[in-house]
N, C-alpha and C. Protein backbone atom coordinates (compact mmCIF):
# COMPACT_ATOMS: atom_id res chain seq x y z
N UNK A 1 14.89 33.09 -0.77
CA UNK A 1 14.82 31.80 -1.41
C UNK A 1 13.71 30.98 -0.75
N UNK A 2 13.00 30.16 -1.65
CA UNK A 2 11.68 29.78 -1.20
C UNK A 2 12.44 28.28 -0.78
N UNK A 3 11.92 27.78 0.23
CA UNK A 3 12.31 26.14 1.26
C UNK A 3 10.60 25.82 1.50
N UNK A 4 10.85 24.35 0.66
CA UNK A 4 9.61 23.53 0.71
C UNK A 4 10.22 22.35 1.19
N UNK A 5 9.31 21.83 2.42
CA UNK A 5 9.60 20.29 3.09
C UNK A 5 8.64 19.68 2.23
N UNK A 6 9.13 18.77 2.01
CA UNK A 6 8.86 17.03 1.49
C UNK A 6 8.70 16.00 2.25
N UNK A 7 8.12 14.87 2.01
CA UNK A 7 7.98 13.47 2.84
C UNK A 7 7.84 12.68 1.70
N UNK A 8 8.51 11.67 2.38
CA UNK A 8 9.08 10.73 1.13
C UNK A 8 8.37 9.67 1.61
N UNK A 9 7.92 8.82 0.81
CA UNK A 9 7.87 8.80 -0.88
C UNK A 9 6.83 9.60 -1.19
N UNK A 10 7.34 10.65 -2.28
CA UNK A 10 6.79 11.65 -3.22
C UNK A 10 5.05 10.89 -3.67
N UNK A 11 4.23 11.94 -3.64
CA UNK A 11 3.20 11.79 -4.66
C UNK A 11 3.10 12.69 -5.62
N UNK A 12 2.15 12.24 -6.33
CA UNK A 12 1.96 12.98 -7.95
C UNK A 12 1.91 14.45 -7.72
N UNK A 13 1.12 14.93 -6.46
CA UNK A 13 0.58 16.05 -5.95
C UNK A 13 1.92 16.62 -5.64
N UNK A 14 2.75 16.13 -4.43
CA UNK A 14 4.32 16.85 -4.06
C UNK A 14 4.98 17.38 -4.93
N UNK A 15 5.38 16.87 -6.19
CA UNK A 15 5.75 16.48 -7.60
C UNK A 15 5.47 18.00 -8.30
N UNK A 16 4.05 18.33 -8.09
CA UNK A 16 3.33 19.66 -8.88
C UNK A 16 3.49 20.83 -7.83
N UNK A 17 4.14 20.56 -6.87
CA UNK A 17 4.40 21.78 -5.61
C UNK A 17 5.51 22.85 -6.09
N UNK A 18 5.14 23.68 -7.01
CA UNK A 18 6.04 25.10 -7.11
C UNK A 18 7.31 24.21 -7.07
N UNK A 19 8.10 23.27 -7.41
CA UNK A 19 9.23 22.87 -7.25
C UNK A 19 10.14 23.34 -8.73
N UNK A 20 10.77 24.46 -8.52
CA UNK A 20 11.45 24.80 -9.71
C UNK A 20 13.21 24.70 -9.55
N UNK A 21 13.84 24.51 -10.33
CA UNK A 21 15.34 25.06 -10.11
C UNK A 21 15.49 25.71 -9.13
N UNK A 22 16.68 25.43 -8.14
CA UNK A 22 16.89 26.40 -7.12
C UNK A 22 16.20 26.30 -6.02
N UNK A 23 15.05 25.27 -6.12
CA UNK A 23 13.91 25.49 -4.92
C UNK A 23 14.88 24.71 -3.49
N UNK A 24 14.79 25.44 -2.66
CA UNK A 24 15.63 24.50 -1.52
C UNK A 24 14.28 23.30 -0.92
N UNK A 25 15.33 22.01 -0.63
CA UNK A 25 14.37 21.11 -0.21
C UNK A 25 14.66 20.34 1.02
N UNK A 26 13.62 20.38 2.21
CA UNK A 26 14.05 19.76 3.30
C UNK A 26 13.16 18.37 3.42
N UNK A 27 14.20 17.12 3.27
CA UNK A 27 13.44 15.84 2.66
C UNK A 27 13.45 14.94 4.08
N UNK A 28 12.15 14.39 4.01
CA UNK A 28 11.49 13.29 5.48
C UNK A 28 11.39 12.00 5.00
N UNK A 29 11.83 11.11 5.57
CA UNK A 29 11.72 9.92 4.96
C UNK A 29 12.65 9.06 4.75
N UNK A 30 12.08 8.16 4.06
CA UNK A 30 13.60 7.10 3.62
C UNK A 30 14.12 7.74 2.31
N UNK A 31 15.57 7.35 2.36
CA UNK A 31 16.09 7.67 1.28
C UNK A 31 17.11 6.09 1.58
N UNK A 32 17.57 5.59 -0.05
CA UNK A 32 18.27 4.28 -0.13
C UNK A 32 19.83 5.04 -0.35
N UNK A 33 20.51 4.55 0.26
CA UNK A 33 22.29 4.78 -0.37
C UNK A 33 22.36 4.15 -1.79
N UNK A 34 22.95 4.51 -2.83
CA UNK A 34 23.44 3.59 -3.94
C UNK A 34 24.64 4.74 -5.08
N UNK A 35 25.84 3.51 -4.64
CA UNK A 35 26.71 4.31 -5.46
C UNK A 35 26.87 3.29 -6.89
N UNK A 36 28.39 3.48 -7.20
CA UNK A 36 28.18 2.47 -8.79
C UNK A 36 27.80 1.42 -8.73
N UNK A 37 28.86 0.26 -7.92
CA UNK A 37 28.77 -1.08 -7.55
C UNK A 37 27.38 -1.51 -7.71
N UNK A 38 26.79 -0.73 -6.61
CA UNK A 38 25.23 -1.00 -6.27
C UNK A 38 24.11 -0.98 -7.45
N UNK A 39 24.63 0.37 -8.45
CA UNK A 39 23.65 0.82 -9.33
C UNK A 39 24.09 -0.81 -10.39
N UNK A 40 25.14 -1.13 -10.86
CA UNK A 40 24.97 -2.32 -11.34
C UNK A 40 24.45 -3.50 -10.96
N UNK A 41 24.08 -3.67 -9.54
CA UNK A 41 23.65 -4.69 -9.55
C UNK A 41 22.22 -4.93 -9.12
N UNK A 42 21.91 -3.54 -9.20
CA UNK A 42 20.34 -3.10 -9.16
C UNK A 42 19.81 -3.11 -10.35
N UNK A 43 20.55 -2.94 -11.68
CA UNK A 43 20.25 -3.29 -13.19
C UNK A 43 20.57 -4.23 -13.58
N UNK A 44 21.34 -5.33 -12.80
CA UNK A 44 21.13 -6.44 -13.48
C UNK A 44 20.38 -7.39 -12.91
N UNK A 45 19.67 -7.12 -11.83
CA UNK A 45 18.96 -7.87 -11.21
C UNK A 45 17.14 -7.19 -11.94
N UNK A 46 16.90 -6.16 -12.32
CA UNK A 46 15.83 -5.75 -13.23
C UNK A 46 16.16 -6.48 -14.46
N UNK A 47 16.91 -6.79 -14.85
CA UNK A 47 17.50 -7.10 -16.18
C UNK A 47 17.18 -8.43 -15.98
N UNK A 48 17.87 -9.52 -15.43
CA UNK A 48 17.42 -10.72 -14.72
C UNK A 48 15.86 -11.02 -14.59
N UNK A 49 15.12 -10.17 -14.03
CA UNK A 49 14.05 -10.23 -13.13
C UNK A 49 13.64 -10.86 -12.16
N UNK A 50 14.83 -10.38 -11.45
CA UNK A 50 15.32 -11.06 -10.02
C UNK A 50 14.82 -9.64 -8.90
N UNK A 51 14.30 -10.50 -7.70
CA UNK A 51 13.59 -9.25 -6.72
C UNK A 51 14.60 -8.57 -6.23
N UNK A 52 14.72 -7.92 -5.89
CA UNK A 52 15.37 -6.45 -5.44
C UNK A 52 15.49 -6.39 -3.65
N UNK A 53 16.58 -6.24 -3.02
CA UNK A 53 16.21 -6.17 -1.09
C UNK A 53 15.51 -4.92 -1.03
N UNK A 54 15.01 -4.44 -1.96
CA UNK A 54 13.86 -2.99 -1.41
C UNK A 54 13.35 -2.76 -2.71
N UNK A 55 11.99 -1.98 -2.33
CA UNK A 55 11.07 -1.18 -3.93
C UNK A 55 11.88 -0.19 -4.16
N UNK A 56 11.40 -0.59 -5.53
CA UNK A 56 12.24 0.58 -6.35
C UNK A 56 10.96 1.86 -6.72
N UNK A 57 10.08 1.14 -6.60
CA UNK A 57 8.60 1.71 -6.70
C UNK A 57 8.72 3.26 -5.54
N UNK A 58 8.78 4.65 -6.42
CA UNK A 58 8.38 5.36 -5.59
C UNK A 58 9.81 6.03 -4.70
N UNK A 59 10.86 5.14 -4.52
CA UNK A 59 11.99 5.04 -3.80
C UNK A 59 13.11 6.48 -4.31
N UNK A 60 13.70 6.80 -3.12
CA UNK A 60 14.79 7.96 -3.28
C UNK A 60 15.71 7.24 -3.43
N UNK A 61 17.10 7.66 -4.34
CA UNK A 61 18.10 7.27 -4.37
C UNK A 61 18.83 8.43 -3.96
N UNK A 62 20.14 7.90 -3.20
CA UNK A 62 20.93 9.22 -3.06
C UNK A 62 22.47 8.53 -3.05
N UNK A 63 22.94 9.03 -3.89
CA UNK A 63 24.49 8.87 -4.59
C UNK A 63 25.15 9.00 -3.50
N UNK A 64 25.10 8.03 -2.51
CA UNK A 64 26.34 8.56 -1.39
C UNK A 64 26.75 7.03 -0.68
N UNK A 65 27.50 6.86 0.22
CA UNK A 65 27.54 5.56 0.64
C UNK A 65 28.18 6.38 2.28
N UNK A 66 27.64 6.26 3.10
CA UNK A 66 27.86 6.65 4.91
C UNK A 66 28.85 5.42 4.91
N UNK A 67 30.18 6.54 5.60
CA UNK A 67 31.54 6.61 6.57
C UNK A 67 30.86 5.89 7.88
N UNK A 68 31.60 4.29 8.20
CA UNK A 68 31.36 3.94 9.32
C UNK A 68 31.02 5.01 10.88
N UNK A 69 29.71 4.42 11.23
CA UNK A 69 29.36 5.49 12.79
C UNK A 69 30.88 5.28 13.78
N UNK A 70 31.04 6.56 14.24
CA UNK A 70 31.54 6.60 15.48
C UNK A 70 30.62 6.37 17.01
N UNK A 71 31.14 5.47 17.91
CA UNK A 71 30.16 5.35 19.11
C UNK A 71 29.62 6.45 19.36
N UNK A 72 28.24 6.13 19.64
CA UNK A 72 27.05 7.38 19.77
C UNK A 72 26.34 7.80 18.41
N UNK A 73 26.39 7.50 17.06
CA UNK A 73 26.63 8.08 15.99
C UNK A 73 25.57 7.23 15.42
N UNK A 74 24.67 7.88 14.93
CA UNK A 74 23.38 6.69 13.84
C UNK A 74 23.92 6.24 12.67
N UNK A 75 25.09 7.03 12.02
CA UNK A 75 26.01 7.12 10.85
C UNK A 75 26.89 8.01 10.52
N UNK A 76 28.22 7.76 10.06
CA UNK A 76 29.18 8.66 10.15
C UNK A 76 29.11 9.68 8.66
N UNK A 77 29.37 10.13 8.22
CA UNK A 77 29.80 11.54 7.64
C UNK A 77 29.08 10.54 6.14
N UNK A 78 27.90 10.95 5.69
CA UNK A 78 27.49 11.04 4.62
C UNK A 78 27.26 12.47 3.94
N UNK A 79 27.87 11.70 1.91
CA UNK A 79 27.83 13.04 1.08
C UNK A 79 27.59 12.15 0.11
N UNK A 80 26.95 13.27 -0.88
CA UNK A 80 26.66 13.00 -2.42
C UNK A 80 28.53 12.74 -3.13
N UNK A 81 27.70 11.76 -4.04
CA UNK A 81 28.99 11.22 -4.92
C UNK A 81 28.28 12.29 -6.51
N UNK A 82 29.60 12.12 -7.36
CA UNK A 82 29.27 12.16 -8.80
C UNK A 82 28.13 11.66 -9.12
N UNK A 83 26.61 12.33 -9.75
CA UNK A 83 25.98 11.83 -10.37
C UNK A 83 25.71 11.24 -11.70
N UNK A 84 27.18 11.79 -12.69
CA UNK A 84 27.11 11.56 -13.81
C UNK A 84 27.49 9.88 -13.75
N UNK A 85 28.21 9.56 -12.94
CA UNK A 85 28.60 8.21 -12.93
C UNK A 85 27.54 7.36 -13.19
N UNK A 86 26.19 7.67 -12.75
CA UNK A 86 25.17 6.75 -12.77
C UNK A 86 23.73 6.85 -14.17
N UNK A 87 24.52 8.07 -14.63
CA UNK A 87 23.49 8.04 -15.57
C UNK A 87 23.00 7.36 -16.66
N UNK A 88 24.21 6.02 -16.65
CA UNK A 88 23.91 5.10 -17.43
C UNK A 88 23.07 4.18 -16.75
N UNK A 89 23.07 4.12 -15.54
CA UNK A 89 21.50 3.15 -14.85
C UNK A 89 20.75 3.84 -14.81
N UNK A 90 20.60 5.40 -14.83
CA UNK A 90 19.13 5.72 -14.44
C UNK A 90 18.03 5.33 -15.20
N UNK A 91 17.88 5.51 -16.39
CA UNK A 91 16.62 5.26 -17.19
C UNK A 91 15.96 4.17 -16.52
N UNK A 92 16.78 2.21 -15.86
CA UNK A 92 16.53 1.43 -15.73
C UNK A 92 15.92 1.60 -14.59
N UNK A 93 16.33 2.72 -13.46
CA UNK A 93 16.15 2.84 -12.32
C UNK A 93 14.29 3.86 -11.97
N UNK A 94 14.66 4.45 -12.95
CA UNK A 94 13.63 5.83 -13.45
C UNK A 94 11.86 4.41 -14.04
N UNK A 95 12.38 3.35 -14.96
CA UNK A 95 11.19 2.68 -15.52
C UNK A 95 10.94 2.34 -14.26
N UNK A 96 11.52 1.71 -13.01
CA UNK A 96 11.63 0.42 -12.67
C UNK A 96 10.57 1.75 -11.27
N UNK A 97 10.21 2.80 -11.00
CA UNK A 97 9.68 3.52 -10.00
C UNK A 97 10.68 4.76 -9.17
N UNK A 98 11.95 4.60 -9.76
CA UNK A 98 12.40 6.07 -8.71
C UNK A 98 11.88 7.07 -8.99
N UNK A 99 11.87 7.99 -7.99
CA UNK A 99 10.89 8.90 -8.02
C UNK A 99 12.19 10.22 -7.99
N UNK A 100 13.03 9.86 -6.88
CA UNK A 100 14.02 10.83 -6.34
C UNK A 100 15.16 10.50 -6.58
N UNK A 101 15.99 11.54 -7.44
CA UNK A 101 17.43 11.14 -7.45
C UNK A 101 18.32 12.06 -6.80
N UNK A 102 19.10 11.63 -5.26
CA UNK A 102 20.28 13.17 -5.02
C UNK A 102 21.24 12.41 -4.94
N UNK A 103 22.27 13.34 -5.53
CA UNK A 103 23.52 13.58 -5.50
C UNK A 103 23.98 14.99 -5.95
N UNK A 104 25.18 15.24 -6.68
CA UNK A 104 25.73 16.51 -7.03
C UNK A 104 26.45 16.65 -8.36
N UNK A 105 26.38 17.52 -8.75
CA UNK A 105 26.65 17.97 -10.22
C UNK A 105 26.02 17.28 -11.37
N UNK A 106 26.31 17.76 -12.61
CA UNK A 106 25.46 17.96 -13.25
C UNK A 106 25.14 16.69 -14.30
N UNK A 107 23.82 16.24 -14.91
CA UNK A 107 23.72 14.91 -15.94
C UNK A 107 23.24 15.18 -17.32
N UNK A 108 23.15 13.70 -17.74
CA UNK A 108 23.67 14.60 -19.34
C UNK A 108 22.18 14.79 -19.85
N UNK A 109 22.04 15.47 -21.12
CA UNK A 109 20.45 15.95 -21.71
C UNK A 109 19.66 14.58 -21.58
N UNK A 110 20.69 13.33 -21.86
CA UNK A 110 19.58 12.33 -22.17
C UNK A 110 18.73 11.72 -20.49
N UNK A 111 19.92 11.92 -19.74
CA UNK A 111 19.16 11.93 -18.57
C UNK A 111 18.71 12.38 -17.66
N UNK A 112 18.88 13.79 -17.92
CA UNK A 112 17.87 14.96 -18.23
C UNK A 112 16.37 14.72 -18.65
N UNK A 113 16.48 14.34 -19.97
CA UNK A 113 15.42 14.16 -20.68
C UNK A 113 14.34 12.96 -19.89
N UNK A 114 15.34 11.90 -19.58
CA UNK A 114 14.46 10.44 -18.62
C UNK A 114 13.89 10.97 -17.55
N UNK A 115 14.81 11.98 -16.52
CA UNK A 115 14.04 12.23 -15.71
C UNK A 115 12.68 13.30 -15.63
N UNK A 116 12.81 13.69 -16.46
CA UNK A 116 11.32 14.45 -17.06
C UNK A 116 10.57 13.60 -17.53
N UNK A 117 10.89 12.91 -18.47
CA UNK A 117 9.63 12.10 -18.80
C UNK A 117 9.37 10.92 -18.08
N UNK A 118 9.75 10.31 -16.91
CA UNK A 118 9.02 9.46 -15.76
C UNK A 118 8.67 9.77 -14.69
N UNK A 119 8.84 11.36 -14.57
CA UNK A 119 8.16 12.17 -13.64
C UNK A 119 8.84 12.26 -12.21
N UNK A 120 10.22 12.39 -11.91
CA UNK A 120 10.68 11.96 -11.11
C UNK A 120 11.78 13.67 -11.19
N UNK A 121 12.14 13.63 -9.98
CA UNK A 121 13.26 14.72 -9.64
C UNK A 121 14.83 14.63 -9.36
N UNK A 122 15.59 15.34 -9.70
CA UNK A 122 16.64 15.22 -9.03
C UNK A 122 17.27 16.65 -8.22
N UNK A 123 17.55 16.38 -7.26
CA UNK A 123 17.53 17.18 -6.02
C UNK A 123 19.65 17.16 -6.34
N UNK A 124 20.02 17.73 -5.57
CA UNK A 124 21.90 18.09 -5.01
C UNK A 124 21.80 18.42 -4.05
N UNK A 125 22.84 17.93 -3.19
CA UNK A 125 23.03 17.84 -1.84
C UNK A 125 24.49 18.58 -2.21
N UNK A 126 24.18 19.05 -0.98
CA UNK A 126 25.57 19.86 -0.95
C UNK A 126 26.66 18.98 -0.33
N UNK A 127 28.17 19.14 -1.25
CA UNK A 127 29.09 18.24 -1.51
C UNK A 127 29.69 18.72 -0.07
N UNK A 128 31.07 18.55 0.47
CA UNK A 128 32.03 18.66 0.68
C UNK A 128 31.02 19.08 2.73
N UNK A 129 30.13 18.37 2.90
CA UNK A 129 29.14 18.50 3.91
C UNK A 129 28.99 17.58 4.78
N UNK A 130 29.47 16.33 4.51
CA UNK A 130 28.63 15.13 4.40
C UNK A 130 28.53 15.14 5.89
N UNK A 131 29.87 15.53 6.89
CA UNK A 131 29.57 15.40 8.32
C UNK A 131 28.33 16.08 9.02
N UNK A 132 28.15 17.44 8.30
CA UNK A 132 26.75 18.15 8.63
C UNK A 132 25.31 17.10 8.20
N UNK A 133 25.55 16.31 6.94
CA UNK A 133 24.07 16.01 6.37
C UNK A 133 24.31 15.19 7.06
N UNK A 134 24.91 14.07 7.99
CA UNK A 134 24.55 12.78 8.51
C UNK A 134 24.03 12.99 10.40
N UNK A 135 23.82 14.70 10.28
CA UNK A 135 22.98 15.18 11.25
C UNK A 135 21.88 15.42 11.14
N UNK A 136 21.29 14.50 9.89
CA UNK A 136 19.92 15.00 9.37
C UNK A 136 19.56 13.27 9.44
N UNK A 137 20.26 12.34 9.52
CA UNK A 137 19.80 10.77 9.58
C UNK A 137 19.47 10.43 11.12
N UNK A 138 18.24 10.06 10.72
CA UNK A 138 17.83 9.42 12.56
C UNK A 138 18.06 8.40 12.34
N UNK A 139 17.73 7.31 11.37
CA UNK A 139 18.19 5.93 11.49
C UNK A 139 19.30 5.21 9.98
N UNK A 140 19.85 4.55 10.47
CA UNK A 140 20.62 3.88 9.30
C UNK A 140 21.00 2.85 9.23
N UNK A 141 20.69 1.75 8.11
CA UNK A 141 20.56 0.28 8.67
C UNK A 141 20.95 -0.16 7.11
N UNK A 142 22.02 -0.94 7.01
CA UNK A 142 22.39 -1.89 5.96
C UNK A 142 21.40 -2.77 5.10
N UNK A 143 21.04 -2.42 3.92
CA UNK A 143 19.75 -2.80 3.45
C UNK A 143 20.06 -3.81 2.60
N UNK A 144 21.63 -3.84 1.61
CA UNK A 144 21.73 -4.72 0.48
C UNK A 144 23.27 -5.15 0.03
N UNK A 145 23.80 -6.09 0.18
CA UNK A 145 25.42 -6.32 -0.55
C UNK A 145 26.12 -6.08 0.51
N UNK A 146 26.37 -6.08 1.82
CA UNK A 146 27.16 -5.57 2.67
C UNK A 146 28.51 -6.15 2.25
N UNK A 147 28.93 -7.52 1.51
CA UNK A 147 30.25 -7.21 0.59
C UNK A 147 30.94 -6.19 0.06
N UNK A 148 30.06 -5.17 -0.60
CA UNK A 148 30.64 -4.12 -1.51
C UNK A 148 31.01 -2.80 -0.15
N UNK A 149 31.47 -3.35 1.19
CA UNK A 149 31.61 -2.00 1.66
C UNK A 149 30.80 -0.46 1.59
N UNK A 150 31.45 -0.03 1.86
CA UNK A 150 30.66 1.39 1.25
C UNK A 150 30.12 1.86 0.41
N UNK A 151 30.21 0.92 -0.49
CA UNK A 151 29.19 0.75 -1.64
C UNK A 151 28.14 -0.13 -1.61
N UNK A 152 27.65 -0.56 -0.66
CA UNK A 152 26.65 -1.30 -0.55
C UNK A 152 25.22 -0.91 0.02
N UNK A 153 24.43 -1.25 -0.13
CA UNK A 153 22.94 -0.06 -0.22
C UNK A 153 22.60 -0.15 1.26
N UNK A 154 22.24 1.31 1.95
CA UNK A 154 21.76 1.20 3.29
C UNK A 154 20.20 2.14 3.07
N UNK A 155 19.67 1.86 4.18
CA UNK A 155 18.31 2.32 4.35
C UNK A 155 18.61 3.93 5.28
N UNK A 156 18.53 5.20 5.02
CA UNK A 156 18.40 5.90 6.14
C UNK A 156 17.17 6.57 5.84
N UNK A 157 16.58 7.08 7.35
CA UNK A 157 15.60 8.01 7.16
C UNK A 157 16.08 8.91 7.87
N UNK A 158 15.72 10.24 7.30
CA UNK A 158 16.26 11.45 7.25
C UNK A 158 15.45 12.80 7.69
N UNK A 159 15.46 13.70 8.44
CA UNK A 159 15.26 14.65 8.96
C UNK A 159 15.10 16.02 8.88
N UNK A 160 14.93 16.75 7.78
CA UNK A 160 15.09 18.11 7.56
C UNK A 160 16.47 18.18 6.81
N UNK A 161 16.74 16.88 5.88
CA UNK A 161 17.34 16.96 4.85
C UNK A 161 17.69 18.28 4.12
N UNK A 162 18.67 19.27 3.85
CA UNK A 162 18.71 20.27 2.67
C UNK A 162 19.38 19.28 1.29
N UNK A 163 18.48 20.24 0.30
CA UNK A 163 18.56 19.82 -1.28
C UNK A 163 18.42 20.87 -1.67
N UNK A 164 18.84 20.73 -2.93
CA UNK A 164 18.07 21.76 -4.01
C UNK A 164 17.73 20.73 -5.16
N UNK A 165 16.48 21.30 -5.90
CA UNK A 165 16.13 21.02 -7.04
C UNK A 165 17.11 21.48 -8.72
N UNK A 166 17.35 20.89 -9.10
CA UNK A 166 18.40 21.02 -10.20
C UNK A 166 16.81 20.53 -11.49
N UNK A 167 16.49 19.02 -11.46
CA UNK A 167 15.78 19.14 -12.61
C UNK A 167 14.50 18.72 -11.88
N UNK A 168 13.53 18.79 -12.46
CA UNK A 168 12.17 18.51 -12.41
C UNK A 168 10.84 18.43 -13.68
């Protein structure tokens, strides 16, 4: 199985890298937390046209929300959530510059179809992991809504991330 590293945020060029179904992906960079809560109020603030606590320009999303750190801990046990849950924000999320979408299992043709035509990927993280993948975060810092708990958007950057490519 072919493993291509990435650095985030994606260019047009990364984008055209042999990235097919199945391709394993080890991702560098920031990636944003955003589960439902969040994805609504990231569309209604585009909707609004109200600024955003981060670019959406270019930006990874990853369907998960990080389990409070244990002392010593940059962040505790992050995993991909349901992606279908969000496929009613993506299009908004997809115009507005995401480039990267992970989470796990599968979305529907139409947003399928969005993420092909704004040129953007969606990667799966492997589920039922999350204590392993939050050994891939060097930093993690509360970026947006810290009301919504664990649903509220954090900043991590990430390390030799595993993914796979699902669409592209």
């Amino acid at each position: 199985m072919k493993t291509v590293e990435l650095t985030l945020p994606l260019t047009a060029s990364d984008l055209r890298k042999e990235l097919t179904k199945g391709t394993k992906v080890l991702l560098n960079g920031v990636v944003y937390t955003a589960r439902d809560e969040a994805h609504k109020r990231i569309v209604a603030c585009l909707k609004e046209g109200k600024d955003l606590p981060f670019d959406l320009k270019q930006a990874a999303i990853f369907y998960a929300g990080p389990a409070p750190a244990k002392k010593g801990q940059i962040c505790g046990a992050v995993g991909p959530t349901t992606s279908a849950r969000m496929d009613k924000y993506t299009p908004a999320l997809l115009v507005a510059g995401v480039k990267v979408l992970i989470g796990k299992g599968e979305r529907s043709p139409e947003t399928e179809a969005a993420i092909r035509k704004y040129g953007a990927i969606y990667l799966a993280a492997i589920g039922g992991a999350s204590a392993l993948l939050s050994k891939c975060v060097t930093f993690c810092e509360l970026t947006a809504w810290p009301e919504l708990g664990p649903e509220a958007v954090y900043k991590l950057e990430v390390k030799n991330f595993p993914c796979y490519v699902v669409i592209v």
